[in-house]
PDB file of N, CA and C in Angstrom:
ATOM      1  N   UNK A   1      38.215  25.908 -23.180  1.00  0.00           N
ATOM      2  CA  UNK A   1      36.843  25.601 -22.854  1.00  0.00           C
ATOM      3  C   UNK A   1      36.438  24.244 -23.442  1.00  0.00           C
ATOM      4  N   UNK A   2      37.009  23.984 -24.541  1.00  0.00           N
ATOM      5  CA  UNK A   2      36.864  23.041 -25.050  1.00  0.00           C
ATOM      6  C   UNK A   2      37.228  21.572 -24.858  1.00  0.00           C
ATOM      7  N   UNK A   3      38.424  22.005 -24.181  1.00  0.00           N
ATOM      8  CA  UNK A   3      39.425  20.738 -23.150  1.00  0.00           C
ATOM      9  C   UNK A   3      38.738  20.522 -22.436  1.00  0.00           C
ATOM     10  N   UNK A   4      38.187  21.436 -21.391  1.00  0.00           N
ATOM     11  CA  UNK A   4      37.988  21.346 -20.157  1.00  0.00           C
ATOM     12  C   UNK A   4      36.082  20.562 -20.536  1.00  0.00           C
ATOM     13  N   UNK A   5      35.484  20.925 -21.376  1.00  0.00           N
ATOM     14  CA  UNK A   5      34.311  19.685 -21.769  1.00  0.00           C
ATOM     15  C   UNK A   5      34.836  18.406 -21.754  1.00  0.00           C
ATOM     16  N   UNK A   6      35.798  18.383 -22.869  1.00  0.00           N
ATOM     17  CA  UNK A   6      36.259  16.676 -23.082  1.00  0.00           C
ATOM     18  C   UNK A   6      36.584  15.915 -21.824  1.00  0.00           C
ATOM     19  N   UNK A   7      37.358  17.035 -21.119  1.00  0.00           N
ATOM     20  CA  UNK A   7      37.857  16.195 -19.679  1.00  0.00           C
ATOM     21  C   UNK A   7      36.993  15.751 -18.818  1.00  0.00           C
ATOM     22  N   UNK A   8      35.787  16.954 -18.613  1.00  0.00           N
ATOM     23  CA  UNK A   8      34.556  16.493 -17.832  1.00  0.00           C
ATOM     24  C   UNK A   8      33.998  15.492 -18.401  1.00  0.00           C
ATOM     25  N   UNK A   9      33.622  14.999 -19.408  1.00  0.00           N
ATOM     26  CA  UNK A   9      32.791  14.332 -20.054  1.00  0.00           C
ATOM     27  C   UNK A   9      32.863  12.965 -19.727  1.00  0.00           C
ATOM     28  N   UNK A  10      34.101  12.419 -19.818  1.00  0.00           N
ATOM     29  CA  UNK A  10      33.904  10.664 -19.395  1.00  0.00           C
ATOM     30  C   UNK A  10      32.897  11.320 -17.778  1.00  0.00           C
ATOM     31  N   UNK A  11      33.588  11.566 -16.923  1.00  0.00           N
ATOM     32  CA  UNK A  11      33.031  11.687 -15.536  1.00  0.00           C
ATOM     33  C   UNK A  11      31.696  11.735 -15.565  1.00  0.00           C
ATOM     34  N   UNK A  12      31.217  12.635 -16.564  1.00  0.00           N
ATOM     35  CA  UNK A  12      29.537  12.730 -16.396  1.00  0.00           C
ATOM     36  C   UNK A  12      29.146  11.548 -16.797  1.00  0.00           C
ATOM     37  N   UNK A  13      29.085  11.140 -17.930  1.00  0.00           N
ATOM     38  CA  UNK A  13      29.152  10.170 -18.103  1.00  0.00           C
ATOM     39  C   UNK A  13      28.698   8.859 -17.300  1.00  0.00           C
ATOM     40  N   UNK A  14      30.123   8.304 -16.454  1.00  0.00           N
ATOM     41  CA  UNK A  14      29.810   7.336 -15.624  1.00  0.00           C
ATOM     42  C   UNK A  14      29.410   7.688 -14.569  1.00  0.00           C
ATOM     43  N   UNK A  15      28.951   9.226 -14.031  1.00  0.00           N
ATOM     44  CA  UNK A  15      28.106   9.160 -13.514  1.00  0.00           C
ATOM     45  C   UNK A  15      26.471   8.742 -13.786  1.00  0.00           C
ATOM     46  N   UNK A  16      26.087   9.583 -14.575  1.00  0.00           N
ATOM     47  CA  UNK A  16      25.377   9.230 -15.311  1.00  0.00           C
ATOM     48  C   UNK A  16      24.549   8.217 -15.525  1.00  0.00           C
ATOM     49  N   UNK A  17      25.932   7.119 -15.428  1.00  0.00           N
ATOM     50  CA  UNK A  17      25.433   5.432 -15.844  1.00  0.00           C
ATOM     51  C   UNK A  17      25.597   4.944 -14.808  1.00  0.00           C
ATOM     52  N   UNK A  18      25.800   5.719 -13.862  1.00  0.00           N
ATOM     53  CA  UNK A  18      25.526   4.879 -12.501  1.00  0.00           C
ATOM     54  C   UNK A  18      24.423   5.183 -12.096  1.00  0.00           C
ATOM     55  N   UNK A  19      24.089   6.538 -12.281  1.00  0.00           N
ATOM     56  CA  UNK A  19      22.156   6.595 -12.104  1.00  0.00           C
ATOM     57  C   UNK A  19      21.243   5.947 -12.474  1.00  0.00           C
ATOM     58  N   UNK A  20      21.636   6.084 -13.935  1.00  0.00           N
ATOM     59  CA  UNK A  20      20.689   5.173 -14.984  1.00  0.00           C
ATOM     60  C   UNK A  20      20.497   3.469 -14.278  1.00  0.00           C
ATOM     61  N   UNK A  21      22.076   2.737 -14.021  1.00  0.00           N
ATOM     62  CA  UNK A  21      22.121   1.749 -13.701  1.00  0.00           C
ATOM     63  C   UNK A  21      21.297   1.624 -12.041  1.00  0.00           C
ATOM     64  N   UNK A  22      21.608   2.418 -11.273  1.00  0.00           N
ATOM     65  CA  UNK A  22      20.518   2.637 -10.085  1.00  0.00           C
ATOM     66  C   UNK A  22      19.243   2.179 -10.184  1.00  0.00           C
ATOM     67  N   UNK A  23      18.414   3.310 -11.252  1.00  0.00           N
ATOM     68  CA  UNK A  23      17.388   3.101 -10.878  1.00  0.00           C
ATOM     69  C   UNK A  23      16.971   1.740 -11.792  1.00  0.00           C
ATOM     70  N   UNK A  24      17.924   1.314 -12.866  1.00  0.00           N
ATOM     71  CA  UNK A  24      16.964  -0.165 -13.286  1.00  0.00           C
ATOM     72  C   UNK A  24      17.584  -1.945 -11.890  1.00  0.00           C
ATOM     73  N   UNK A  25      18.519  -1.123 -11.365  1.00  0.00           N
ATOM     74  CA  UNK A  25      18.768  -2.304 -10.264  1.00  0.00           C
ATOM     75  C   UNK A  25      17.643  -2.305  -9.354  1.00  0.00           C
ATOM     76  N   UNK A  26      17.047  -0.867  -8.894  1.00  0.00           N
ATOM     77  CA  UNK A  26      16.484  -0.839  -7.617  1.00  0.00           C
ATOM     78  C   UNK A  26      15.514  -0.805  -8.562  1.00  0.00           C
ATOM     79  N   UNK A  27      14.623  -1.587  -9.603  1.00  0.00           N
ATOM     80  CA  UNK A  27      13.125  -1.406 -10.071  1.00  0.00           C
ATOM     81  C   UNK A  27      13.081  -2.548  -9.412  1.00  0.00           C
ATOM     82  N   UNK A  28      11.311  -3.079  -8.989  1.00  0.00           N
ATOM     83  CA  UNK A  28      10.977  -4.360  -8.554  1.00  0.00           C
ATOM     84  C   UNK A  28       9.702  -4.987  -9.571  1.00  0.00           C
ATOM     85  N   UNK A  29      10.128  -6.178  -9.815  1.00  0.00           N
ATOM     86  CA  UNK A  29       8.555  -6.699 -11.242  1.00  0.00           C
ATOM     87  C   UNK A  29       7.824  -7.450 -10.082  1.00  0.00           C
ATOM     88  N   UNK A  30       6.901  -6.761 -10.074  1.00  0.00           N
ATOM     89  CA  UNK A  30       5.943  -7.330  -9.177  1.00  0.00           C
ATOM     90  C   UNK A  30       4.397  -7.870  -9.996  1.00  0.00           C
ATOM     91  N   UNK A  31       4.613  -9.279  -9.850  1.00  0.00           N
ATOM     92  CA  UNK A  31       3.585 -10.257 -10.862  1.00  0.00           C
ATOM     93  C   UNK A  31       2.387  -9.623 -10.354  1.00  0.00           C
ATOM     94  N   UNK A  32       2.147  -8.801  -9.123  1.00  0.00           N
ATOM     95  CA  UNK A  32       0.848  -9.138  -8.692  1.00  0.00           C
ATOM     96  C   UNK A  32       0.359  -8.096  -9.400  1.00  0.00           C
ATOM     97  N   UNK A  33       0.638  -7.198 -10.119  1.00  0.00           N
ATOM     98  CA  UNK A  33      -0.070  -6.320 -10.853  1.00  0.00           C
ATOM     99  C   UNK A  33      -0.554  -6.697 -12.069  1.00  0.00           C
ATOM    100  N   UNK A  34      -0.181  -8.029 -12.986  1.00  0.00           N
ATOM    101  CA  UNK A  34      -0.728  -8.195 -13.649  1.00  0.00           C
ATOM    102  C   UNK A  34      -1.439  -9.643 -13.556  1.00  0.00           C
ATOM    103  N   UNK A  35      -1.429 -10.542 -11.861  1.00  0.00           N
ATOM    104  CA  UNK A  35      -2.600 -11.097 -11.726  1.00  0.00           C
ATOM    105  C   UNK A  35      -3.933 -10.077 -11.369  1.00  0.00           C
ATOM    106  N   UNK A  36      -3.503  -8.836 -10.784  1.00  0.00           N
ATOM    107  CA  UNK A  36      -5.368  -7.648 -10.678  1.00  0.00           C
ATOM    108  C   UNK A  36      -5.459  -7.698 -12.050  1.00  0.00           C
ATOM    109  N   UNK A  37      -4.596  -7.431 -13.020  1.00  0.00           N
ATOM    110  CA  UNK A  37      -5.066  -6.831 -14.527  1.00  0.00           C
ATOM    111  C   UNK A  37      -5.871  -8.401 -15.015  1.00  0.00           C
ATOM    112  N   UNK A  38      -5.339  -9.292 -15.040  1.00  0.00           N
ATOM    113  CA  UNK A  38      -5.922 -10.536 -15.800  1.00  0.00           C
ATOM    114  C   UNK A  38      -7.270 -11.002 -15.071  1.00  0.00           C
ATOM    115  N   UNK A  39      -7.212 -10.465 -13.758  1.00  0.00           N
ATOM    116  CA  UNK A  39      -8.205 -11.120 -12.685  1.00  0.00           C
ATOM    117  C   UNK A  39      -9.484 -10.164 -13.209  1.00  0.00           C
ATOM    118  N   UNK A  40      -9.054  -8.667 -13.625  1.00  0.00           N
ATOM    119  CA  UNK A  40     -10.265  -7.767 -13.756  1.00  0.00           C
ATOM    120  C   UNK A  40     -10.666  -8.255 -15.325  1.00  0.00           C
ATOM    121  N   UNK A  41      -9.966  -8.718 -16.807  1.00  0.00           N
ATOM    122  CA  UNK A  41     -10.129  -9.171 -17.487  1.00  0.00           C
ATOM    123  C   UNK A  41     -11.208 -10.594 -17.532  1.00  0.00           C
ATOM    124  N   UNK A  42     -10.408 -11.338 -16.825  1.00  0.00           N
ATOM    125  CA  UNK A  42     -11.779 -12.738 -16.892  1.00  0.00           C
ATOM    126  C   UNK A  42     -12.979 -12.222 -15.808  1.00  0.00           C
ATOM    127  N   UNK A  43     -13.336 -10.875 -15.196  1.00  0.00           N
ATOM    128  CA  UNK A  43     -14.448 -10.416 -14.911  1.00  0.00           C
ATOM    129  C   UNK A  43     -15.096 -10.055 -15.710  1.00  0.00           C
ATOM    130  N   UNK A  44     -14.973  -9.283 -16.362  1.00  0.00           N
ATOM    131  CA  UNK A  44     -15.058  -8.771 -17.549  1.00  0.00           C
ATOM    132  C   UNK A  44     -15.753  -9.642 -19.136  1.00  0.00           C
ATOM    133  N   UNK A  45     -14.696 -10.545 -18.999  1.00  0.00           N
ATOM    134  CA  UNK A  45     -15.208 -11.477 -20.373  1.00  0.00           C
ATOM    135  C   UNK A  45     -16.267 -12.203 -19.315  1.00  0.00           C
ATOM    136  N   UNK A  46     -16.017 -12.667 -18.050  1.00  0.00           N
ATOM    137  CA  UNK A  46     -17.622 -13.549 -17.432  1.00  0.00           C
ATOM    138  C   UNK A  46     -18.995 -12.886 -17.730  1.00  0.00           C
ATOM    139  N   UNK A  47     -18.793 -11.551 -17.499  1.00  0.00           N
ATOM    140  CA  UNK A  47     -19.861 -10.989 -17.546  1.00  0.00           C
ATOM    141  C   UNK A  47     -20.004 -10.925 -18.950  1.00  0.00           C
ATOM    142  N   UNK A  48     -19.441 -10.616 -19.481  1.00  0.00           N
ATOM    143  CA  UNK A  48     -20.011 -10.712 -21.236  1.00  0.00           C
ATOM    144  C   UNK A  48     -21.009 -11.845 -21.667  1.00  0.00           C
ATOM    145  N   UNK A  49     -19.998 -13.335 -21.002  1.00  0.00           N
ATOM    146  CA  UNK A  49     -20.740 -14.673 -21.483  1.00  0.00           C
ATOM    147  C   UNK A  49     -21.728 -14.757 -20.724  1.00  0.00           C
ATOM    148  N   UNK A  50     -22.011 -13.997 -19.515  1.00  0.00           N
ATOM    149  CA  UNK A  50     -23.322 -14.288 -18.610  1.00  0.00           C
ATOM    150  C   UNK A  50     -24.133 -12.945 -19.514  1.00  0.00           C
ATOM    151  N   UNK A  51     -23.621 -12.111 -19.888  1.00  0.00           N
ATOM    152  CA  UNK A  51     -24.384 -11.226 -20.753  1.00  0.00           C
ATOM    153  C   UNK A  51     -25.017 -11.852 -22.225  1.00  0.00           C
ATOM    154  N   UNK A  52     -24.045 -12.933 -22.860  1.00  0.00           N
ATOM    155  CA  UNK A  52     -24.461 -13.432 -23.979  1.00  0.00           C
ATOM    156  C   UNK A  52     -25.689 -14.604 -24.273  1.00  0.00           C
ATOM    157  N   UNK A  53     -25.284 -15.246 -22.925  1.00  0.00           N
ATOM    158  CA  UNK A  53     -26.419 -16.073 -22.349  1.00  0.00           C
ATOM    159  C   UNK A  53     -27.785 -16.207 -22.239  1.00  0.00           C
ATOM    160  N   UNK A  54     -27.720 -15.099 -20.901  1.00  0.00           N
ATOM    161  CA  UNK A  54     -28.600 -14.790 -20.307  1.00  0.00           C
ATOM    162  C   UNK A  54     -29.746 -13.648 -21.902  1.00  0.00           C
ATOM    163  N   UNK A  55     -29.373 -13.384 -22.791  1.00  0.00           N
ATOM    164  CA  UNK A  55     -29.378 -12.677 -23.327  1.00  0.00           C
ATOM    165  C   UNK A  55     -29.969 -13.688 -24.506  1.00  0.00           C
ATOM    166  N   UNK A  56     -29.888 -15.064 -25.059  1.00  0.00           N
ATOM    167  CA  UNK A  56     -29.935 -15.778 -25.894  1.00  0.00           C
ATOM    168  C   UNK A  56     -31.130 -16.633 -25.309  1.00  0.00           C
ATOM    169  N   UNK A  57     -31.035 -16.545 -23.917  1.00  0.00           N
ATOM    170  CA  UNK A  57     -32.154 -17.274 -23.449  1.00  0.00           C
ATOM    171  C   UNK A  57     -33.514 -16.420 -23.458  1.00  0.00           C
ATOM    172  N   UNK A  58     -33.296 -14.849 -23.398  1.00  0.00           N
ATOM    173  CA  UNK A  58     -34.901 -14.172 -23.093  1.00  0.00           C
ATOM    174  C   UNK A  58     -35.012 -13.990 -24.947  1.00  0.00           C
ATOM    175  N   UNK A  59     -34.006 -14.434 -26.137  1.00  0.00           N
ATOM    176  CA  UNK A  59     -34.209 -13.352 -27.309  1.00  0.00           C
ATOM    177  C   UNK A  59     -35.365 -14.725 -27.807  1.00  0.00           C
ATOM    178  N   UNK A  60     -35.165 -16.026 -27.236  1.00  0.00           N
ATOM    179  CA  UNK A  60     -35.876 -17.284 -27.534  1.00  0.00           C
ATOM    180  C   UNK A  60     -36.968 -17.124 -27.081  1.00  0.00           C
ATOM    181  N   UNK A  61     -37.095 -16.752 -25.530  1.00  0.00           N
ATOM    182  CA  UNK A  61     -38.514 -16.365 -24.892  1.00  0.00           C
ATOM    183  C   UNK A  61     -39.582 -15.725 -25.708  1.00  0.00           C
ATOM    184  N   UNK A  62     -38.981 -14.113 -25.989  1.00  0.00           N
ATOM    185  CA  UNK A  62     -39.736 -13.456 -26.758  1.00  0.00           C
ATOM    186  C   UNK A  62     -39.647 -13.625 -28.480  1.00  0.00           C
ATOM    187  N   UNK A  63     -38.775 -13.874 -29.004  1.00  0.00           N
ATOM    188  CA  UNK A  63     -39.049 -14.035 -30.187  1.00  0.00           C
ATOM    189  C   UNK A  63     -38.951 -15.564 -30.668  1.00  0.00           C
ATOM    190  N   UNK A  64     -40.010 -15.648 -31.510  1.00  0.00           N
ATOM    191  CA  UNK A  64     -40.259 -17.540 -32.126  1.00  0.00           C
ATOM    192  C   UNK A  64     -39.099 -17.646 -33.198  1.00  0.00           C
ATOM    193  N   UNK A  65     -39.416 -16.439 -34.151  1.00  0.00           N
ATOM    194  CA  UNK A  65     -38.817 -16.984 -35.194  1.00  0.00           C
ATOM    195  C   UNK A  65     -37.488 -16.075 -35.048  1.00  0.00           C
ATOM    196  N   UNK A  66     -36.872 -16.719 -35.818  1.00  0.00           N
ATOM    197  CA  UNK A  66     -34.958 -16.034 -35.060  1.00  0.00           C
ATOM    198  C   UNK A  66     -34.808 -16.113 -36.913  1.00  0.00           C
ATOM    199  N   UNK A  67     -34.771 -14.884 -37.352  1.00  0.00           N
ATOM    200  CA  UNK A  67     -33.310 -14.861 -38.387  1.00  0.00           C
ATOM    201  C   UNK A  67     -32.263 -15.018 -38.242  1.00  0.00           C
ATOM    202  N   UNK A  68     -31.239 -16.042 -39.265  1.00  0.00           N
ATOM    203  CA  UNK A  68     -29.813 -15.841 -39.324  1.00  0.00           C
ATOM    204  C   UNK A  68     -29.298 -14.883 -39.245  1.00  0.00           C
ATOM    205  N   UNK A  69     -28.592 -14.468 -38.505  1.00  0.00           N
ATOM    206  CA  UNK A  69     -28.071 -13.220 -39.237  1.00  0.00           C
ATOM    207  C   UNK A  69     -26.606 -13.246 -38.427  1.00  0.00           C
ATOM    208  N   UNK A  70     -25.650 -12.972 -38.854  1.00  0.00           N
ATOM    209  CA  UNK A  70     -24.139 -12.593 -38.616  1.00  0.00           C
ATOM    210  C   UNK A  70     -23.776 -12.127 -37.250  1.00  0.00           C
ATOM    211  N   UNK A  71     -24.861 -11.465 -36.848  1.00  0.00           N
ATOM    212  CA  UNK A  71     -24.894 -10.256 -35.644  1.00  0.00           C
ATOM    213  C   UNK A  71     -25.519 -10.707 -34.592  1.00  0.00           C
ATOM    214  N   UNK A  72     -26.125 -11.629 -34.715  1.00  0.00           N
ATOM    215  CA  UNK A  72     -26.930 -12.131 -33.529  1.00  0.00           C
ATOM    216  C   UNK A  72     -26.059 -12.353 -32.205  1.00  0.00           C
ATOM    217  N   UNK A  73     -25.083 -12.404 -31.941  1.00  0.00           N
ATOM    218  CA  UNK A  73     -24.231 -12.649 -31.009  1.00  0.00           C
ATOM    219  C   UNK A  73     -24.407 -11.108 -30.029  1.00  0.00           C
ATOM    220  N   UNK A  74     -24.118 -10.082 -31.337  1.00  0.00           N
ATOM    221  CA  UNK A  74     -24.301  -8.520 -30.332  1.00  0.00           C
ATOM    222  C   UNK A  74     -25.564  -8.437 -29.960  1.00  0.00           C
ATOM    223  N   UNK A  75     -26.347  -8.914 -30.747  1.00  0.00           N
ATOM    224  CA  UNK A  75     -28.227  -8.602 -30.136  1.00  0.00           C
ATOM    225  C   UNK A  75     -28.444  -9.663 -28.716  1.00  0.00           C
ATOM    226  N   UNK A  76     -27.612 -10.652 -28.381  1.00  0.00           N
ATOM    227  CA  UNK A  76     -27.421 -11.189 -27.242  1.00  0.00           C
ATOM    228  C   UNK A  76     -27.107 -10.559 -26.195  1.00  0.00           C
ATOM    229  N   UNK A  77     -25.694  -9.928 -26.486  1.00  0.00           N
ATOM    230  CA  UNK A  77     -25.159  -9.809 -25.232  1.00  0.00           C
ATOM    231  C   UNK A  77     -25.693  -8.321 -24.900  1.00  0.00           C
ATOM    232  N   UNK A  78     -26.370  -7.551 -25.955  1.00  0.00           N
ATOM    233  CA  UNK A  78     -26.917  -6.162 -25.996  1.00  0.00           C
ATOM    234  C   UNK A  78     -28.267  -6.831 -24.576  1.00  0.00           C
ATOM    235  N   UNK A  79     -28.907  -7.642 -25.226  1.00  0.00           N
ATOM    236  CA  UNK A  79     -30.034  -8.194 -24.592  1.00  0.00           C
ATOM    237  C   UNK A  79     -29.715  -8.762 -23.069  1.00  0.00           C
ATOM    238  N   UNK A  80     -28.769  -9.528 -22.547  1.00  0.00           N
ATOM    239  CA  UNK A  80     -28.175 -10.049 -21.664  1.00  0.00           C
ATOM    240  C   UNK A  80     -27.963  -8.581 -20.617  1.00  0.00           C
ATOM    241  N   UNK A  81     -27.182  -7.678 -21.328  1.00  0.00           N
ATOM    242  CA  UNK A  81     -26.835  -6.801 -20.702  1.00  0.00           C
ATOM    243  C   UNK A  81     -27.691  -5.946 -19.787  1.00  0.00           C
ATOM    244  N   UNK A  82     -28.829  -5.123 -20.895  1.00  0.00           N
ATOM    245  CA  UNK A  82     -29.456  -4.872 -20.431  1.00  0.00           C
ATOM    246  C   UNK A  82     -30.520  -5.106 -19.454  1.00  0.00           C
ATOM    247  N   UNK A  83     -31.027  -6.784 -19.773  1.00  0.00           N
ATOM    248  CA  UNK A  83     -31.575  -7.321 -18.534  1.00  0.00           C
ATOM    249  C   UNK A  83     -30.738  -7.354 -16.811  1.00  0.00           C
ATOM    250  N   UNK A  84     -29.578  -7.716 -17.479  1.00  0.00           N
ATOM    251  CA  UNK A  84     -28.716  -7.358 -15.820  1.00  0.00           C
ATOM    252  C   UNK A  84     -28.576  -6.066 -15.105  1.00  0.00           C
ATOM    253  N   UNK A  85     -28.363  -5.181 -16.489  1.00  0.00           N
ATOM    254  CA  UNK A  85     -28.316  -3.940 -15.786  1.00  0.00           C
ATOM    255  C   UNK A  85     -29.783  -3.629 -15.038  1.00  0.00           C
ATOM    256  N   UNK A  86     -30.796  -4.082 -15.436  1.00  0.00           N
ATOM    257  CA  UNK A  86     -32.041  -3.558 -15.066  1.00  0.00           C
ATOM    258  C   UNK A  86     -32.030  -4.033 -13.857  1.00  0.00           C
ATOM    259  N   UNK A  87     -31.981  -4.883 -13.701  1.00  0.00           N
ATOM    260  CA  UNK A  87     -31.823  -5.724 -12.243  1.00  0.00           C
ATOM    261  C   UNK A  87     -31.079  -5.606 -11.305  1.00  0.00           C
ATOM    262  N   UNK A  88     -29.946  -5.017 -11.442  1.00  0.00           N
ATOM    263  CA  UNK A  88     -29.180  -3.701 -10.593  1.00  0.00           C
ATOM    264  C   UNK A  88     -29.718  -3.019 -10.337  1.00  0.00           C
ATOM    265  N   UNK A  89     -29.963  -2.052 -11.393  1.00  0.00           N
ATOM    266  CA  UNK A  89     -30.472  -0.642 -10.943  1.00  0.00           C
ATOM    267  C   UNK A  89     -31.773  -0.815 -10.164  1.00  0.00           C
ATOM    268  N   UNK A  90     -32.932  -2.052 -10.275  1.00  0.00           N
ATOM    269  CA  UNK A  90     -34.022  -2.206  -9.690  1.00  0.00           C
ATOM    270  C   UNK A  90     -33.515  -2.731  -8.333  1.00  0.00           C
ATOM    271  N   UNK A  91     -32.676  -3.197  -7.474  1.00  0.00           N
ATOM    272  CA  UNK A  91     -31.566  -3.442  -6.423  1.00  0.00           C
ATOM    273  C   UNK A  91     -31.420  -2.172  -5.841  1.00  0.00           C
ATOM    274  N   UNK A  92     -30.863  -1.360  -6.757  1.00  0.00           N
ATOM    275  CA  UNK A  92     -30.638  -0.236  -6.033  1.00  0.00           C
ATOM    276  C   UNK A  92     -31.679   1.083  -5.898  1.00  0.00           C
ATOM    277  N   UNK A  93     -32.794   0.589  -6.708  1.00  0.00           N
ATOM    278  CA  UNK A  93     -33.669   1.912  -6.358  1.00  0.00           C
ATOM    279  C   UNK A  93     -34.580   1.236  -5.290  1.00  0.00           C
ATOM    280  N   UNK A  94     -34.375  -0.044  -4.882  1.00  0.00           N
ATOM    281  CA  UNK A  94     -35.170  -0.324  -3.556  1.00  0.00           C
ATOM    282  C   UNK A  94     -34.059  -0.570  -2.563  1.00  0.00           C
ATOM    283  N   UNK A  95     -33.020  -0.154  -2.825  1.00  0.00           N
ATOM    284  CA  UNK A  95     -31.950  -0.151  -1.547  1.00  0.00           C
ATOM    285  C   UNK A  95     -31.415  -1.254  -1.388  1.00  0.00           C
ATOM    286  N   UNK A  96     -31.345  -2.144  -1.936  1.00  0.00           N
ATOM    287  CA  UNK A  96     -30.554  -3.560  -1.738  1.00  0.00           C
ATOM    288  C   UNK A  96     -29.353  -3.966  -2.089  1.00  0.00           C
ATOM    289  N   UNK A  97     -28.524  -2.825  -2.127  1.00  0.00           N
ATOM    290  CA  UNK A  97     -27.425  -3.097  -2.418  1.00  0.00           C
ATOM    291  C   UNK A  97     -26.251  -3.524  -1.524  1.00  0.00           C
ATOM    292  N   UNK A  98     -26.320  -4.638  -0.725  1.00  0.00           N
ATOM    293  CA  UNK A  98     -25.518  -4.848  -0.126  1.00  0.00           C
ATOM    294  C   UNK A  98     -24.834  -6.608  -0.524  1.00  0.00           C
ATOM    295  N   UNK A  99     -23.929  -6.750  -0.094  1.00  0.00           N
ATOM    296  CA  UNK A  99     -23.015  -8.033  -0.319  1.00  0.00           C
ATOM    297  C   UNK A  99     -24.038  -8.969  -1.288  1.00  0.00           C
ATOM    298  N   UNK A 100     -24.259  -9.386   0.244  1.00  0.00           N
ATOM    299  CA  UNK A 100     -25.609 -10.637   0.401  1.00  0.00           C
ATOM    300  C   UNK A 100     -26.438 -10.662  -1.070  1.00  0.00           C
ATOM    301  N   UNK A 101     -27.035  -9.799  -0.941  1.00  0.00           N
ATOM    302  CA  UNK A 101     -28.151  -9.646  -2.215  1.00  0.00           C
ATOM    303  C   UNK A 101     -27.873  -9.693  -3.477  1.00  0.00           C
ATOM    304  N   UNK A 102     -26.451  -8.659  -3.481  1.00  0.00           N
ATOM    305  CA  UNK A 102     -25.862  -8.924  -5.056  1.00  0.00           C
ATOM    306  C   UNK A 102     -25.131  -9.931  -5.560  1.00  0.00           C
ATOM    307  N   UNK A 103     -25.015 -10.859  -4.472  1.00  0.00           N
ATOM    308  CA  UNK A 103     -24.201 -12.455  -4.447  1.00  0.00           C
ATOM    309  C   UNK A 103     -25.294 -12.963  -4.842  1.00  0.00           C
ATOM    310  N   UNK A 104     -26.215 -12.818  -4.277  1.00  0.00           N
ATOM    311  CA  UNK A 104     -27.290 -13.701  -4.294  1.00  0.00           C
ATOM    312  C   UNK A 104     -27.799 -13.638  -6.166  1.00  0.00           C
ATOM    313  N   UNK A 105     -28.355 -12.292  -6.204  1.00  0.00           N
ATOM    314  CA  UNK A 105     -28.037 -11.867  -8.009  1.00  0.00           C
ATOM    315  C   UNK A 105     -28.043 -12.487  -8.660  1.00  0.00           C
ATOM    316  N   UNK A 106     -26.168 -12.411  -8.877  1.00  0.00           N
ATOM    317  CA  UNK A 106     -25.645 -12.599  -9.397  1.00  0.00           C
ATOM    318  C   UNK A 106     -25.677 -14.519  -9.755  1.00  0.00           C
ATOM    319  N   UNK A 107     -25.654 -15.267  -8.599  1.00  0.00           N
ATOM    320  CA  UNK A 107     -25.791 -16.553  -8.600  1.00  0.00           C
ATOM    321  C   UNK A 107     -26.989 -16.670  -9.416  1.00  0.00           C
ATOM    322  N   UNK A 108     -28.036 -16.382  -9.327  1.00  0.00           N
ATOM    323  CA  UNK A 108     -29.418 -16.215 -10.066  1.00  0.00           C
ATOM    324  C   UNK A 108     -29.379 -15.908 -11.315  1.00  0.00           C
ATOM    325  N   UNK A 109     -28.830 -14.968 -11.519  1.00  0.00           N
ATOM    326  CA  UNK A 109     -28.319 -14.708 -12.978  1.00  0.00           C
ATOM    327  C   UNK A 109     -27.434 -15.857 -13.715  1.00  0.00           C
ATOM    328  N   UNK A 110     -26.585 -16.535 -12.886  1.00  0.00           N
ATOM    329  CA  UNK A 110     -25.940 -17.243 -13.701  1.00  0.00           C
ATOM    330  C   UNK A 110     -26.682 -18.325 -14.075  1.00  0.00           C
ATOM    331  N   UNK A 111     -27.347 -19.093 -12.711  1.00  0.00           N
ATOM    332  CA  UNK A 111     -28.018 -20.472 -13.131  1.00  0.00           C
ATOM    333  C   UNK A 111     -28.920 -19.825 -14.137  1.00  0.00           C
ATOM    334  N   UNK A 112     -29.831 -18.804 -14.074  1.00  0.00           N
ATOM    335  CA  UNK A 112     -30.610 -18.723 -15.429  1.00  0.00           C
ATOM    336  C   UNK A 112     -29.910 -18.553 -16.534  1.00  0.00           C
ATOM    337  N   UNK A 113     -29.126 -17.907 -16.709  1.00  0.00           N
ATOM    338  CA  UNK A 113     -28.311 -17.898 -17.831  1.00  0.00           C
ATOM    339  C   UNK A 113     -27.656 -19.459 -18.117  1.00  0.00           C
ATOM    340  N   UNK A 114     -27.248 -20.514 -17.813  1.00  0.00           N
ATOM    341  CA  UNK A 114     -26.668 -21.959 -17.776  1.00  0.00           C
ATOM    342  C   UNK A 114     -28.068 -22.329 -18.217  1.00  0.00           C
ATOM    343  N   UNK A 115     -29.224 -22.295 -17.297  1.00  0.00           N
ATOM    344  CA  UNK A 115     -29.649 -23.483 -17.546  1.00  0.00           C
ATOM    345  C   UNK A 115     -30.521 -23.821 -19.328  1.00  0.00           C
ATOM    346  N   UNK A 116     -30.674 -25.561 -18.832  1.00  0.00           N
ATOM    347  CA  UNK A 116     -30.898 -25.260 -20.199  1.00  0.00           C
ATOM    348  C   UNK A 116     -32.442 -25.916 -20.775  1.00  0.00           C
ATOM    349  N   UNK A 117     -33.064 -24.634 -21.180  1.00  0.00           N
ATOM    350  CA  UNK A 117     -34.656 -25.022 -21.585  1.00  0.00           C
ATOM    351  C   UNK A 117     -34.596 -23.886 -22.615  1.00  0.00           C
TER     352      UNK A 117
END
């Protein structure tokens, strides 16, 4: 019983490693999955900096005097955020959610967020 393992054994074996070797010949690296991943990433960080922005520009509006403080960056983009989100959701509770409008938005959002006063 014991022979008869050893003898089988190379055979399994290179079978074995011909499977193994199969499936890493027939894998395919396909870049385009990690241009969606990087493409959904710099969406992601845009909206942050249009969140940080837009967010630095209303914290000036309403407040005169600005403490230093370490954190002010999150009270931005907290602020940024929420103004965008509001402006969505006010989009969509009057039904305007289509292409056009949220292009339109969004462009709006940015020049206010850029510009500079």
């Amino acid at each position: 019983m014991f022979k008869e393992l050893l003898l089988s054994l190379p055979a399994n074996i290179f079978t074995k490693f011909n499977y193994l070797k199969q499936d890493y010949v027939g894998m395919n690296f396909n870049l385009n999955i990690f241009g969606n991943i990087f493409f959904g990433f710099g969406i992601a960080f845009g909206l942050i900096l249009i969140s940080y922005f837009l967010g630095k520009k209303i914290s000036n509006l309403l407040f005169k005097k600005e403490k230093k403080l370490n954190i002010n960056y999150l009270l931005y983009i907290a602020l940024g955020y929420i103004t965008f989100s509001t402006g969505i959701a006010i989009l969509g509770f009057f039904s305007f959610l289509n292409p056009g409008v949220i292009s339109l938005y969004l462009i709006l959002i940015i020049l206010i967020s850029l510009y500079p006063f």
